[in-house]
Protein backbone atom coordinates (compact mmCIF):
# COMPACT_ATOMS: atom_id res chain seq x y z
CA UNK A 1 -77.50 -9.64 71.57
CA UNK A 2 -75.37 -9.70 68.60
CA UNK A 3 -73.56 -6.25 69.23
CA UNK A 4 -72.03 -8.25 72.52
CA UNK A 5 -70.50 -10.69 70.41
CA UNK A 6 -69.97 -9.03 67.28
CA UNK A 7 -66.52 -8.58 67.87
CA UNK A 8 -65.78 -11.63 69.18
CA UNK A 9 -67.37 -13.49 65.81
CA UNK A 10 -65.24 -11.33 63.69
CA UNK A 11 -61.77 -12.70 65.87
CA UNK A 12 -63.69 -16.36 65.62
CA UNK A 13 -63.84 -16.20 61.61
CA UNK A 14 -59.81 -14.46 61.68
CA UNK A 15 -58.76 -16.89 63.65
CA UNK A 16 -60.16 -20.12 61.44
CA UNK A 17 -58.89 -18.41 58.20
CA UNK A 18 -55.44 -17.96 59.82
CA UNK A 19 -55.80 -21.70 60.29
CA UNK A 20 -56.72 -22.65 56.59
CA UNK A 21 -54.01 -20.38 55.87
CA UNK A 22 -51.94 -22.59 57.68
CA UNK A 23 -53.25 -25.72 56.43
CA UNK A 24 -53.18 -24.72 53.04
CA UNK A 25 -49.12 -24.06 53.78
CA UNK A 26 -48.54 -27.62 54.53
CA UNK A 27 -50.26 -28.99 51.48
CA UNK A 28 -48.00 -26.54 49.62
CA UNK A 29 -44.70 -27.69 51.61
CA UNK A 30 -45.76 -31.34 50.57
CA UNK A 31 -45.90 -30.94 46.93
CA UNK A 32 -42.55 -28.92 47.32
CA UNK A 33 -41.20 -31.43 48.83
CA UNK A 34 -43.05 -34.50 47.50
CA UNK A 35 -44.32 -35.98 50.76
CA UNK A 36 -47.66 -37.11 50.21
CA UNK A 37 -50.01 -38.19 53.42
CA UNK A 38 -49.85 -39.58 56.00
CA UNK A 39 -46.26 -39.26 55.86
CA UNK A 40 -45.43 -36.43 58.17
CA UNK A 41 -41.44 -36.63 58.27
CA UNK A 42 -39.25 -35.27 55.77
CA UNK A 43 -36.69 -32.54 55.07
CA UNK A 44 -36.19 -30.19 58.21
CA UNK A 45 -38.00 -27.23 56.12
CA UNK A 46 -41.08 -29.22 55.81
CA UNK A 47 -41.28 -31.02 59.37
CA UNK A 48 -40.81 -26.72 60.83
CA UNK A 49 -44.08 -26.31 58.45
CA UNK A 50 -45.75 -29.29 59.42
CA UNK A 51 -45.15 -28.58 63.17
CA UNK A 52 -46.07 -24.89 63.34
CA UNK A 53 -49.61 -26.09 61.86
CA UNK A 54 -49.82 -28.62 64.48
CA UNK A 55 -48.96 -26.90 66.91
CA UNK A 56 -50.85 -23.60 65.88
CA UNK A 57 -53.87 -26.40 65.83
CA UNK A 58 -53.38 -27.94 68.92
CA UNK A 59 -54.25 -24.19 70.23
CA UNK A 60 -56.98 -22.71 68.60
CA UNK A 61 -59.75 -24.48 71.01
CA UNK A 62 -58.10 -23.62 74.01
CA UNK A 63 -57.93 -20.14 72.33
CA UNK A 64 -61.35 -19.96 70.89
CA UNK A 65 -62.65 -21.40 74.56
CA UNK A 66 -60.54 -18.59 76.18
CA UNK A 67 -61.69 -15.58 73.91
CA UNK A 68 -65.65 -16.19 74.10
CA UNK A 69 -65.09 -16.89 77.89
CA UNK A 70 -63.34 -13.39 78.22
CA UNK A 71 -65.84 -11.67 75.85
CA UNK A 72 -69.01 -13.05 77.47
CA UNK A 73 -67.80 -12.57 80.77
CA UNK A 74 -65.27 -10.14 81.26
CA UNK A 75 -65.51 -7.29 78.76
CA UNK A 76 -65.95 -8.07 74.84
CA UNK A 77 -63.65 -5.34 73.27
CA UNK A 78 -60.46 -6.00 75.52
CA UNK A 79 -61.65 -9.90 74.57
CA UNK A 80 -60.96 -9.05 70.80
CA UNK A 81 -57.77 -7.47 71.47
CA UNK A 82 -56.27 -10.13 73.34
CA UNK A 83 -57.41 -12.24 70.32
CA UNK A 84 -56.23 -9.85 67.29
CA UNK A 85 -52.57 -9.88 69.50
CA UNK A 86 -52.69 -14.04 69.85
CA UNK A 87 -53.38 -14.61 66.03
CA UNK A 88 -50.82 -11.95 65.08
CA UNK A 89 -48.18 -13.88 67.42
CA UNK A 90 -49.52 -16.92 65.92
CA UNK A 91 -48.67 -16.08 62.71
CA UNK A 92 -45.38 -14.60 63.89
CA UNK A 93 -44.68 -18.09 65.43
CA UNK A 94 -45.43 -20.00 62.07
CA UNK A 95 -43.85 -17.51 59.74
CA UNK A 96 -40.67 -17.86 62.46
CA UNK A 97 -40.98 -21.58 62.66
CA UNK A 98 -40.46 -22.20 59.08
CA UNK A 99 -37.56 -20.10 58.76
CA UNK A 100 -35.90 -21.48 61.77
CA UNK A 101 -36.97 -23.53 65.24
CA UNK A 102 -35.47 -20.36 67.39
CA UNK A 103 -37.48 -18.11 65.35
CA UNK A 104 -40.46 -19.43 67.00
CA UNK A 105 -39.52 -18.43 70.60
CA UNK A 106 -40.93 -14.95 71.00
CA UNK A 107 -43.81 -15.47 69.32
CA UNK A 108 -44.83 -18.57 71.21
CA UNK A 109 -44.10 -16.73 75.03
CA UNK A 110 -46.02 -13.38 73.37
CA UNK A 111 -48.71 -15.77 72.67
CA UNK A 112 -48.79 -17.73 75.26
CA UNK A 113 -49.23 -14.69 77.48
CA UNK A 114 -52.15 -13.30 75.53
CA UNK A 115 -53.62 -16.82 76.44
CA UNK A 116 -52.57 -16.42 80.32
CA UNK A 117 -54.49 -12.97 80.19
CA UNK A 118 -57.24 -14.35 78.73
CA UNK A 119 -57.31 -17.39 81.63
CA UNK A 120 -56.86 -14.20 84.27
CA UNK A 121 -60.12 -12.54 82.69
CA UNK A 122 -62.17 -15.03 82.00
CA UNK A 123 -62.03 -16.25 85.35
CA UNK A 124 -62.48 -12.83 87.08
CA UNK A 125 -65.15 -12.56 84.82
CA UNK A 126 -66.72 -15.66 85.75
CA UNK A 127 -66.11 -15.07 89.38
CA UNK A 128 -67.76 -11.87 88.89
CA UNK A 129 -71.17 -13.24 87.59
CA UNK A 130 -71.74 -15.96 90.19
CA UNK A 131 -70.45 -13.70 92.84
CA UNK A 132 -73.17 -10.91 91.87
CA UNK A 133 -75.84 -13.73 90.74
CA UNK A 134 -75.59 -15.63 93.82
CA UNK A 135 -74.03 -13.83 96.77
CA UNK A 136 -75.00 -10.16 95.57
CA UNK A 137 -71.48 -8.95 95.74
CA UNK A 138 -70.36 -6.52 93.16
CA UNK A 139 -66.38 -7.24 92.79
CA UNK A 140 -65.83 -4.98 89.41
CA UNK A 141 -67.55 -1.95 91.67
CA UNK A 142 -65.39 -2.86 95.23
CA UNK A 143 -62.27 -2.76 92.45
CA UNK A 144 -63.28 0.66 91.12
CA UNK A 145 -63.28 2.38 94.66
């Protein structure tokens, strides 16, 4: 069992250290700019910060949801790529984000992408299993021919 999700666990724990990371970047930008909680406006520097966290937060279930969906059901390995490429364009968005709002852009359609994919595969996936499981129709082997 565990060398099916393996991969997928490694992403998982990636993916929440990319998020302390990003966490631990807005407790910096408050001290830098002396903004203590729950305020959450400021200087345009730290509201970029504070809203690539958010943001990048807002995501991660929908990602994590979308990754062991994919894994589990479609194929694990093409799973964890999709997921290495969305946390890479996550942190691509954040580092962009805090140098400038445009800066954001590419990173957020590259990720947003990786998350369509995911959506695509999962679902095939999913149709795949209660297809086979329920109808006995094999769609991955009809696709093959």
């Amino acid at each position: 069992m565990l060398d099916q999700i393996h991969l997928l666990a490694a992403v998982t724990v990636l993916g929440v250290l990319e998020q302390a990371y990003f966490f631990l970047q807005v407790i910096y930008a408050r001290r830098m700019f002396g903004i203590s909680p729950p305020k959450t406006s400021g200087p345009p520097e730290f509201q970029r910060i504070f809203r690539a966290q958010v943001n990048s937060s807002e995501y991660f279930p929908i990602f994590l949801a979308l990754l062991w969906q994919a894994g589990l059901f479609f194929h694990q390995g093409v799973a964890a790529t999709l997921g290495l490429i969305y946390l890479y364009a996550r942190y691509c968005y954040f580092v962009g984000y805090r140098a400038s709002s445009s800066d954001r852009l590419l990173p957020i359609y590259m990720s947003s992408g990786v998350l369509w994919i995911l959506v695509v595969s999962s679902s095939l996936g999913i149709l795949h299993f209660f297809l086979s499981r329920y109808v006995g129709l094999n769609i991955f082997r009809i696709l093959r021919v």
